[in-house]
C-alpha atoms as a PDB file:
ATOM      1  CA  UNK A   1      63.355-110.351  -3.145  1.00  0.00           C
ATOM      2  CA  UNK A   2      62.694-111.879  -6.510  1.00  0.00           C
ATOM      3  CA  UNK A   3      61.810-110.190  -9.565  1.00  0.00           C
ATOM      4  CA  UNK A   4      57.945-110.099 -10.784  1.00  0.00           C
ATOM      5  CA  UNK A   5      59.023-111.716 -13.945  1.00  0.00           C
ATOM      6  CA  UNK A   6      60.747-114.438 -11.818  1.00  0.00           C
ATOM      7  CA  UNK A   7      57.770-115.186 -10.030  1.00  0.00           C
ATOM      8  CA  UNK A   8      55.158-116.220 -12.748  1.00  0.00           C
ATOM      9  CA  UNK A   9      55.084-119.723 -13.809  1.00  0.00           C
ATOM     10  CA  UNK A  10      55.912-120.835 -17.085  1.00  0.00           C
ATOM     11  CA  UNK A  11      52.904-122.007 -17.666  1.00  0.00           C
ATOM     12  CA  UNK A  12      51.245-118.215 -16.471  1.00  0.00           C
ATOM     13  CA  UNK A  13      53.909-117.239 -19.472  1.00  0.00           C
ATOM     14  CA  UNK A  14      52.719-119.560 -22.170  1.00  0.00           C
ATOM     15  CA  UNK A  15      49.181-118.527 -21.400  1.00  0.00           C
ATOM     16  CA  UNK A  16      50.004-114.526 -21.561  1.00  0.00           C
ATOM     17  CA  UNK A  17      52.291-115.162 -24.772  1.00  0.00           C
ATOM     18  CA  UNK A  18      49.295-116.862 -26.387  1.00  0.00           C
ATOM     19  CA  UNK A  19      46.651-114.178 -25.574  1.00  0.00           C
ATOM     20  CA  UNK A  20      49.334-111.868 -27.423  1.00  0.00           C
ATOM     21  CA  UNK A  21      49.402-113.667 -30.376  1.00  0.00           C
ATOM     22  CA  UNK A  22      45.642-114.059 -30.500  1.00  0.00           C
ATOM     23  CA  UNK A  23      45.003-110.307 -30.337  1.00  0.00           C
ATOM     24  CA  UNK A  24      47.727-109.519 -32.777  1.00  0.00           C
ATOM     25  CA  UNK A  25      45.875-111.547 -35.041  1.00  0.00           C
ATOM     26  CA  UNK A  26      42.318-110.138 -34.318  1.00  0.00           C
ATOM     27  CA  UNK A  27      44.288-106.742 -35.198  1.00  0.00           C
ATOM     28  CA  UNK A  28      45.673-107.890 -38.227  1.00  0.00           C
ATOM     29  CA  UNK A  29      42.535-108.997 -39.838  1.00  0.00           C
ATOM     30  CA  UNK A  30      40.325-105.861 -38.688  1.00  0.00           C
ATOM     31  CA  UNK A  31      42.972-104.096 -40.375  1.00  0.00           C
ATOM     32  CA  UNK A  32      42.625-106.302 -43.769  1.00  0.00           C
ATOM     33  CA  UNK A  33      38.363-106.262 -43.321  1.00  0.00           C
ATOM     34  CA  UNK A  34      39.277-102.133 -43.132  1.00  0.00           C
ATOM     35  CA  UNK A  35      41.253-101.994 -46.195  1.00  0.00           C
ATOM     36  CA  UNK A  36      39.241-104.613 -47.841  1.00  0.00           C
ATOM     37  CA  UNK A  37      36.218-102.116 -47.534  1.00  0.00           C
ATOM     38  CA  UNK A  38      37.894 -99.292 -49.191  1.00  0.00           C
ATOM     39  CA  UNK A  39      38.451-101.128 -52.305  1.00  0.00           C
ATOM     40  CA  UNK A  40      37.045 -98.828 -55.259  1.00  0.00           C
ATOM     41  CA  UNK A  41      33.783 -99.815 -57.007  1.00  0.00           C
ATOM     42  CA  UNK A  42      33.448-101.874 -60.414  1.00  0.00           C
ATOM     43  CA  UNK A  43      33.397 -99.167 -63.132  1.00  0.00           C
ATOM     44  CA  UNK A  44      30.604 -99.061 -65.627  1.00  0.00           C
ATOM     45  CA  UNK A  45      33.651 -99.862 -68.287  1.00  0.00           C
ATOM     46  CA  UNK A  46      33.759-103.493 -66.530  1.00  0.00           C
ATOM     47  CA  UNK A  47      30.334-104.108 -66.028  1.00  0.00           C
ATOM     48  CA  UNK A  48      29.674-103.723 -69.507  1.00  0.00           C
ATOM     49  CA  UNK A  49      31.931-101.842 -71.610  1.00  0.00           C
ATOM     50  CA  UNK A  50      29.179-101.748 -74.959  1.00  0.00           C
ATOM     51  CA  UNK A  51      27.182 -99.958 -73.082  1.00  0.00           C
ATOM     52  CA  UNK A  52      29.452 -97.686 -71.328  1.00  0.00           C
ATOM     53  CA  UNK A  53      31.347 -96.877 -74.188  1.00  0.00           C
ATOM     54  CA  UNK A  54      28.124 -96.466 -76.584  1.00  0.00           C
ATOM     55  CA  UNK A  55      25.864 -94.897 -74.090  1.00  0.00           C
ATOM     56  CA  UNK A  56      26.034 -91.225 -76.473  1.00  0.00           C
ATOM     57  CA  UNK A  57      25.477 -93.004 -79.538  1.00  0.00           C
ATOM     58  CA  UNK A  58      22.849 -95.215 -78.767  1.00  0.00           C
ATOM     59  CA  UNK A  59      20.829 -92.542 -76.899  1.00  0.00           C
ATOM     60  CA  UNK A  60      20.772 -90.587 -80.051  1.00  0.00           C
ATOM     61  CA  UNK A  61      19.587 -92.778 -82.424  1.00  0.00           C
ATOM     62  CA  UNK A  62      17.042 -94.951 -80.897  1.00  0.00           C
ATOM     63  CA  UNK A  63      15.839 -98.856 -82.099  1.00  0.00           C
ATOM     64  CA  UNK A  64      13.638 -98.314 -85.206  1.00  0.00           C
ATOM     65  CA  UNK A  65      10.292 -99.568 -84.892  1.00  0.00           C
ATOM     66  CA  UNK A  66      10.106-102.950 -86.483  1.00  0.00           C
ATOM     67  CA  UNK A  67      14.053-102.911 -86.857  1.00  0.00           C
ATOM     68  CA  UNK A  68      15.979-105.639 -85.122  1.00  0.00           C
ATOM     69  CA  UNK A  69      19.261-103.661 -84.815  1.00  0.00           C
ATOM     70  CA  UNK A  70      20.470 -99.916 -85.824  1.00  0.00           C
ATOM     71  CA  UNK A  71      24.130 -99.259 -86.359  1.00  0.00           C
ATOM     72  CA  UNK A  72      26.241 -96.471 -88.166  1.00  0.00           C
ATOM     73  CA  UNK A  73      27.148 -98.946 -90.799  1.00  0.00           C
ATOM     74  CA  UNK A  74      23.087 -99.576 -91.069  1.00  0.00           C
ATOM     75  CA  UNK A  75      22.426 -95.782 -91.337  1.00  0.00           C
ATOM     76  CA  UNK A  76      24.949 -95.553 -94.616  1.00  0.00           C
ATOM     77  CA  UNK A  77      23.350 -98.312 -96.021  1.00  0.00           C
ATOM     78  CA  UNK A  78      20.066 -96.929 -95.562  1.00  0.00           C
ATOM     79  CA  UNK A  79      21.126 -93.542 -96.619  1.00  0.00           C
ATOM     80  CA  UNK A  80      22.529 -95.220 -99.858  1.00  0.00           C
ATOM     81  CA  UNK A  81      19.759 -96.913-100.971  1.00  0.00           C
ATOM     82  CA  UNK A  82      17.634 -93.285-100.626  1.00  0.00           C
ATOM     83  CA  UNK A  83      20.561 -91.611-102.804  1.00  0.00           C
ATOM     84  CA  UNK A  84      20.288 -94.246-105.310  1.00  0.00           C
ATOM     85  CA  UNK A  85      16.143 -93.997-105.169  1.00  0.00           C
ATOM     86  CA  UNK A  86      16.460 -90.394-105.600  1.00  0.00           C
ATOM     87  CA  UNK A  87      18.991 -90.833-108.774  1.00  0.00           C
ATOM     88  CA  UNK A  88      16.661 -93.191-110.312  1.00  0.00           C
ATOM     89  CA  UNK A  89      13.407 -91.513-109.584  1.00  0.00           C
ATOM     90  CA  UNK A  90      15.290 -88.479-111.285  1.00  0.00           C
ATOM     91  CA  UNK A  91      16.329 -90.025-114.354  1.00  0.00           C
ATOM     92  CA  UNK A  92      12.957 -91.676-115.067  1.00  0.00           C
ATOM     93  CA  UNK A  93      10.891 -88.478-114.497  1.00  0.00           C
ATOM     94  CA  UNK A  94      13.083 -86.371-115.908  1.00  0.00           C
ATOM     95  CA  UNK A  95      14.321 -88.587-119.310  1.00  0.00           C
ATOM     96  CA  UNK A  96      17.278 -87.422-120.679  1.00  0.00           C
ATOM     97  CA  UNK A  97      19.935 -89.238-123.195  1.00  0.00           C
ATOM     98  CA  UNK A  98      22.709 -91.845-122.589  1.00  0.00           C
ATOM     99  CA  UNK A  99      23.234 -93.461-119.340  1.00  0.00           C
ATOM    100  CA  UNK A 100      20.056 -91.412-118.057  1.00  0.00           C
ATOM    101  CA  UNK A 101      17.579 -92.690-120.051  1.00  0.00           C
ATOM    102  CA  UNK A 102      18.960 -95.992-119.812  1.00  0.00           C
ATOM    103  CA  UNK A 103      18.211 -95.969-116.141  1.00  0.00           C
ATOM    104  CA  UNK A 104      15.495 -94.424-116.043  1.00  0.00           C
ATOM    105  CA  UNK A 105      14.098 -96.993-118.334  1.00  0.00           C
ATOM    106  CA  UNK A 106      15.175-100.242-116.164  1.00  0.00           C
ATOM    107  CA  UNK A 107      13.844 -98.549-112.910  1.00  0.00           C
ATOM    108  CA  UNK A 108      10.391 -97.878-114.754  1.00  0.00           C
ATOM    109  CA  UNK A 109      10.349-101.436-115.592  1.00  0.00           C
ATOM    110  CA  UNK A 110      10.830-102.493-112.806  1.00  0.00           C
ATOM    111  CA  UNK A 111       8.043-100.595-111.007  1.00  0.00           C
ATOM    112  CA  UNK A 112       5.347-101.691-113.554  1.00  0.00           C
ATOM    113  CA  UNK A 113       4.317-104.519-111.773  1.00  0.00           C
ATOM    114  CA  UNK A 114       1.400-105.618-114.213  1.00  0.00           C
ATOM    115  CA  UNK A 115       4.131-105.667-117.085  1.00  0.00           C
ATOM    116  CA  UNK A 116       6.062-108.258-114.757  1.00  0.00           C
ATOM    117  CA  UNK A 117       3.524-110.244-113.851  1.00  0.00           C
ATOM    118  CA  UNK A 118       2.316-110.572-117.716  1.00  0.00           C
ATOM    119  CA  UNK A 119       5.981-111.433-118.624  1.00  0.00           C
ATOM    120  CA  UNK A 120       6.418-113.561-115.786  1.00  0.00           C
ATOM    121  CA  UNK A 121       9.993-115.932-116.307  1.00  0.00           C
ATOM    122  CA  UNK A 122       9.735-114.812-119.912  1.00  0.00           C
ATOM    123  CA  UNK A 123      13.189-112.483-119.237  1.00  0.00           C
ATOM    124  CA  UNK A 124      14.975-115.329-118.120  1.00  0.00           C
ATOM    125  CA  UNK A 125      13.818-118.007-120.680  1.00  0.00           C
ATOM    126  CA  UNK A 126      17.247-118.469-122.195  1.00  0.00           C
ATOM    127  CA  UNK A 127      18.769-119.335-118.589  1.00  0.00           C
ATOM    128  CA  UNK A 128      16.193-121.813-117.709  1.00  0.00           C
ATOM    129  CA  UNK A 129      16.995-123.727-121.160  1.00  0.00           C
ATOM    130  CA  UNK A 130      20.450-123.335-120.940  1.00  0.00           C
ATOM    131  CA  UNK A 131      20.081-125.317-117.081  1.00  0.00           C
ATOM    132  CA  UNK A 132      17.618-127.707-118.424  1.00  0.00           C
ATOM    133  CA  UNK A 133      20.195-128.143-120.930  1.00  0.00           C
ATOM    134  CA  UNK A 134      22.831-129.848-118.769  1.00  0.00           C
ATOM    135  CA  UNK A 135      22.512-133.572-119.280  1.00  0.00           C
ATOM    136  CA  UNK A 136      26.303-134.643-118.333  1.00  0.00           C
ATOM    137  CA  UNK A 137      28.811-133.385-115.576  1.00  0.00           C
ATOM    138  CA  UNK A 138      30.802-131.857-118.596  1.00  0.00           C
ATOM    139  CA  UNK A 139      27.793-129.700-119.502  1.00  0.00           C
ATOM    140  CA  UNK A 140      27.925-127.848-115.985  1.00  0.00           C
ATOM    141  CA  UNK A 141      31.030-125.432-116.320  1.00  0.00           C
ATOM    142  CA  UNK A 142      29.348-124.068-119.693  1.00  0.00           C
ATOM    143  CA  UNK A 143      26.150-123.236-117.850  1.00  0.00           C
ATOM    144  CA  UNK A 144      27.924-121.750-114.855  1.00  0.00           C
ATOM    145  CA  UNK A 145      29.940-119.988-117.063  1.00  0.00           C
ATOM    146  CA  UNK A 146      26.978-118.233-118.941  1.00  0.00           C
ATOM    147  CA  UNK A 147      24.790-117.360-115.582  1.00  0.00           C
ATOM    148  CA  UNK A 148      28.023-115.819-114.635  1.00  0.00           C
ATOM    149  CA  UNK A 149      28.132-113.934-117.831  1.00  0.00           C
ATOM    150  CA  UNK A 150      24.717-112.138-117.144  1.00  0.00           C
ATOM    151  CA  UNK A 151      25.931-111.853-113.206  1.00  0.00           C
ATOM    152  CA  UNK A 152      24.722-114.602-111.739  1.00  0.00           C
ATOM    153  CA  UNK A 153      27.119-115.825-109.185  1.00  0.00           C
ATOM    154  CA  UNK A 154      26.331-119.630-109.282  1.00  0.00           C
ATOM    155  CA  UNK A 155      28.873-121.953-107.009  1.00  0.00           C
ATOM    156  CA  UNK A 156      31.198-119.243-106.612  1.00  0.00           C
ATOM    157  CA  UNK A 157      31.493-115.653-107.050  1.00  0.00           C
ATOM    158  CA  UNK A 158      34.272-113.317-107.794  1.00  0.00           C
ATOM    159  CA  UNK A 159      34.584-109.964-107.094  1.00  0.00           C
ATOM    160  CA  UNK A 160      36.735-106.823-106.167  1.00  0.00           C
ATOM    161  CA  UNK A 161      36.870-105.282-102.642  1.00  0.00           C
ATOM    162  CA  UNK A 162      39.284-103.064-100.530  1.00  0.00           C
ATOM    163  CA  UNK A 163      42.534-104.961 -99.919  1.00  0.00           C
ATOM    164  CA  UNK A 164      42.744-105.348 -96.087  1.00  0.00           C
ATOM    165  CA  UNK A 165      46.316-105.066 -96.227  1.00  0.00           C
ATOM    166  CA  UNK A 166      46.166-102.143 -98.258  1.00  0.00           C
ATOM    167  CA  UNK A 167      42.930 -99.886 -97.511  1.00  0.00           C
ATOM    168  CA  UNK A 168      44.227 -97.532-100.867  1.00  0.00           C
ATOM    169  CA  UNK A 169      43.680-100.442-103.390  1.00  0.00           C
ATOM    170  CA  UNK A 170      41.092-102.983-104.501  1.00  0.00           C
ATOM    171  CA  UNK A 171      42.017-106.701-105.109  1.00  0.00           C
ATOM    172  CA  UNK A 172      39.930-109.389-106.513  1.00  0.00           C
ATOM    173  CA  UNK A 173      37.866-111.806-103.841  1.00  0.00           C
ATOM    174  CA  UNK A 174      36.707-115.521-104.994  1.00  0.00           C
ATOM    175  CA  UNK A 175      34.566-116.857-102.631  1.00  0.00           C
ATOM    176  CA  UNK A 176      32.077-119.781-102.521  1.00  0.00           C
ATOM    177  CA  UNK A 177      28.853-119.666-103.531  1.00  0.00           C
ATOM    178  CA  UNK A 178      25.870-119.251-101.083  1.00  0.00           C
ATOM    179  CA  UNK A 179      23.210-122.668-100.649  1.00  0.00           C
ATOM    180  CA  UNK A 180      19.244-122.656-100.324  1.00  0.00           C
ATOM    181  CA  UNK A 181      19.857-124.315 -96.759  1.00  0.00           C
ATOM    182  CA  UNK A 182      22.041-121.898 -94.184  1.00  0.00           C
ATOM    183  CA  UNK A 183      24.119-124.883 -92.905  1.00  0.00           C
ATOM    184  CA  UNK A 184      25.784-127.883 -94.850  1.00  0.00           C
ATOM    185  CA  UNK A 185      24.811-130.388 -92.386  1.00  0.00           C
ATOM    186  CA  UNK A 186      20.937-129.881 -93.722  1.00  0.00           C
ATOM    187  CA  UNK A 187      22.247-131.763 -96.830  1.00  0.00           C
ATOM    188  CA  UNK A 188      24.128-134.286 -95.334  1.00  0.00           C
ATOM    189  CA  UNK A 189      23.105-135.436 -91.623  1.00  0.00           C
ATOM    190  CA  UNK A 190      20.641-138.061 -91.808  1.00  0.00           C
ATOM    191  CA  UNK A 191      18.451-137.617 -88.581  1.00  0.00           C
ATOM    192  CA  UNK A 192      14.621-137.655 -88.919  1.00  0.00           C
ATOM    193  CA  UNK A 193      14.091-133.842 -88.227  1.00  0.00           C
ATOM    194  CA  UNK A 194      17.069-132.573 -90.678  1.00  0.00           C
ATOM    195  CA  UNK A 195      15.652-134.990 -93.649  1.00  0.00           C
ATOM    196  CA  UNK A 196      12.140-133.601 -92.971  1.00  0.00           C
ATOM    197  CA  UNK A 197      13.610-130.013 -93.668  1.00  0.00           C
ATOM    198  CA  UNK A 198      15.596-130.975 -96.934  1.00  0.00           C
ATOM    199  CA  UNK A 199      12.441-132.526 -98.273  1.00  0.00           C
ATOM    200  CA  UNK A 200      10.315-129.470 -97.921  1.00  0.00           C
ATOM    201  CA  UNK A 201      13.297-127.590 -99.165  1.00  0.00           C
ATOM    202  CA  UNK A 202      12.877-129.359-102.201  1.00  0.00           C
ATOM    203  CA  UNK A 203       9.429-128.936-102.475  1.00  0.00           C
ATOM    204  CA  UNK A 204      10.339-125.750-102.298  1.00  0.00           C
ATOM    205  CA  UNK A 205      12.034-125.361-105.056  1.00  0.00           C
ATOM    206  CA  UNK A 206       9.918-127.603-107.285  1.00  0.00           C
ATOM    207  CA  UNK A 207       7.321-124.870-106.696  1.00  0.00           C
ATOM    208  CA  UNK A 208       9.422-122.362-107.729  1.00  0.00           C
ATOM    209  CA  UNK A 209      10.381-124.364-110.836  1.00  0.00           C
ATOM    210  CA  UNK A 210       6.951-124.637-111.479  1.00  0.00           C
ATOM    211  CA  UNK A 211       5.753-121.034-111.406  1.00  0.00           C
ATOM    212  CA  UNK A 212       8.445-120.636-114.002  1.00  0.00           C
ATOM    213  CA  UNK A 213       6.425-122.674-116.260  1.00  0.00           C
END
């Protein structure tokens, strides 16, 4: 009598070997859609890790009205400025000699706004000549020199700061000078909007030269 096995066809075979390989297949991916949906969430730290990581800080000090940012670096320059106030206030209420008084004295001056008005660019007369003054290229160092003198940082400015490399220390900084326009290309591209700008820049400043008399 022959054998079960011996009586399918090979083609009976191929057919029941395929339908094996088919399910194994099936079973294979439900098992990787299975595992696939236990994958853990996206933390908070990926989404966005500013928030996540400043969510204390920011919830205790709040946006400012009319401020455009608030940091902790903001809050001890704020807090500064009101020590400073509070020095100067002092030493012009409450006159005393030396340093004091000489404080005091600037800040009152500065607050009595009808006394700067009257003066108006009286204070700074000597500048102005000195930079109407420059005639030649060789007369510019001289001038730069003297605004720099009275600490006026014109073209460049040096200064001392905390050496990065060494927080214990100061070291001297030279950097360039700041312009009237925030980007270099205002003074040199020559499109049709950027030229517009630079020439009410300068009328800018020809009104300010003016009100200096």
């Amino acid at each position: 009598m022959p054998h079960p096995r011996d009586a399918l066809s090979k083609p009976a075979l191929l057919a029941f070997a395929l339908v094996l390989a088919l399910g194994a297949t099936d079973a294979d991916a439900a098992k990787k859609k299975k595992k696939a949906a236990k994958a853990p969430a996206v933390s908070a730290e990926c989404s966005d890790f500013y928030a996540s990581a400043n969510a204390s800080w920011l919830q205790a000090n709040p946006l400012p009205a009319g401020a455009s940012s608030v940091s902790a670096l903001g809050q001890l320059v704020e807090r500064s400025r009101e020590q400073q106030k509070a020095l100067l206030d002092g030493a012009m209420q409450s006159p005393q000699a030396g340093v004091q008084k000489l404080l005091g004295d600037f800040w009152a001056s500065g607050l009595d706004e009808a006394a700067v008005e009257a003066d108006g660019a009286k204070p700074i007369a000597p500048l102005l000549d000195r930079i109407n003054a420059i005639k030649r290229a060789k007369d510019v160092p001289p001038a730069i020199a003297a605004l720099h003198q009275v600490g006026i940082p014109v073209a460049f400015n040096f200064s001392p700061d905390v050496d990065l490399n060494a927080l214990d220390r100061h070291i001297g900084y030279f950097s360039q000078g700041g312009m009237g326009m925030s980007d270099p290309a205002y003074y040199t591209r020559t499109d049709t909007e950027t030229r517009e700008l630079l020439g009410r820049y300068r009328n800018y400043v020809k009104q300010v030269l003016a009100l200096t008399g």
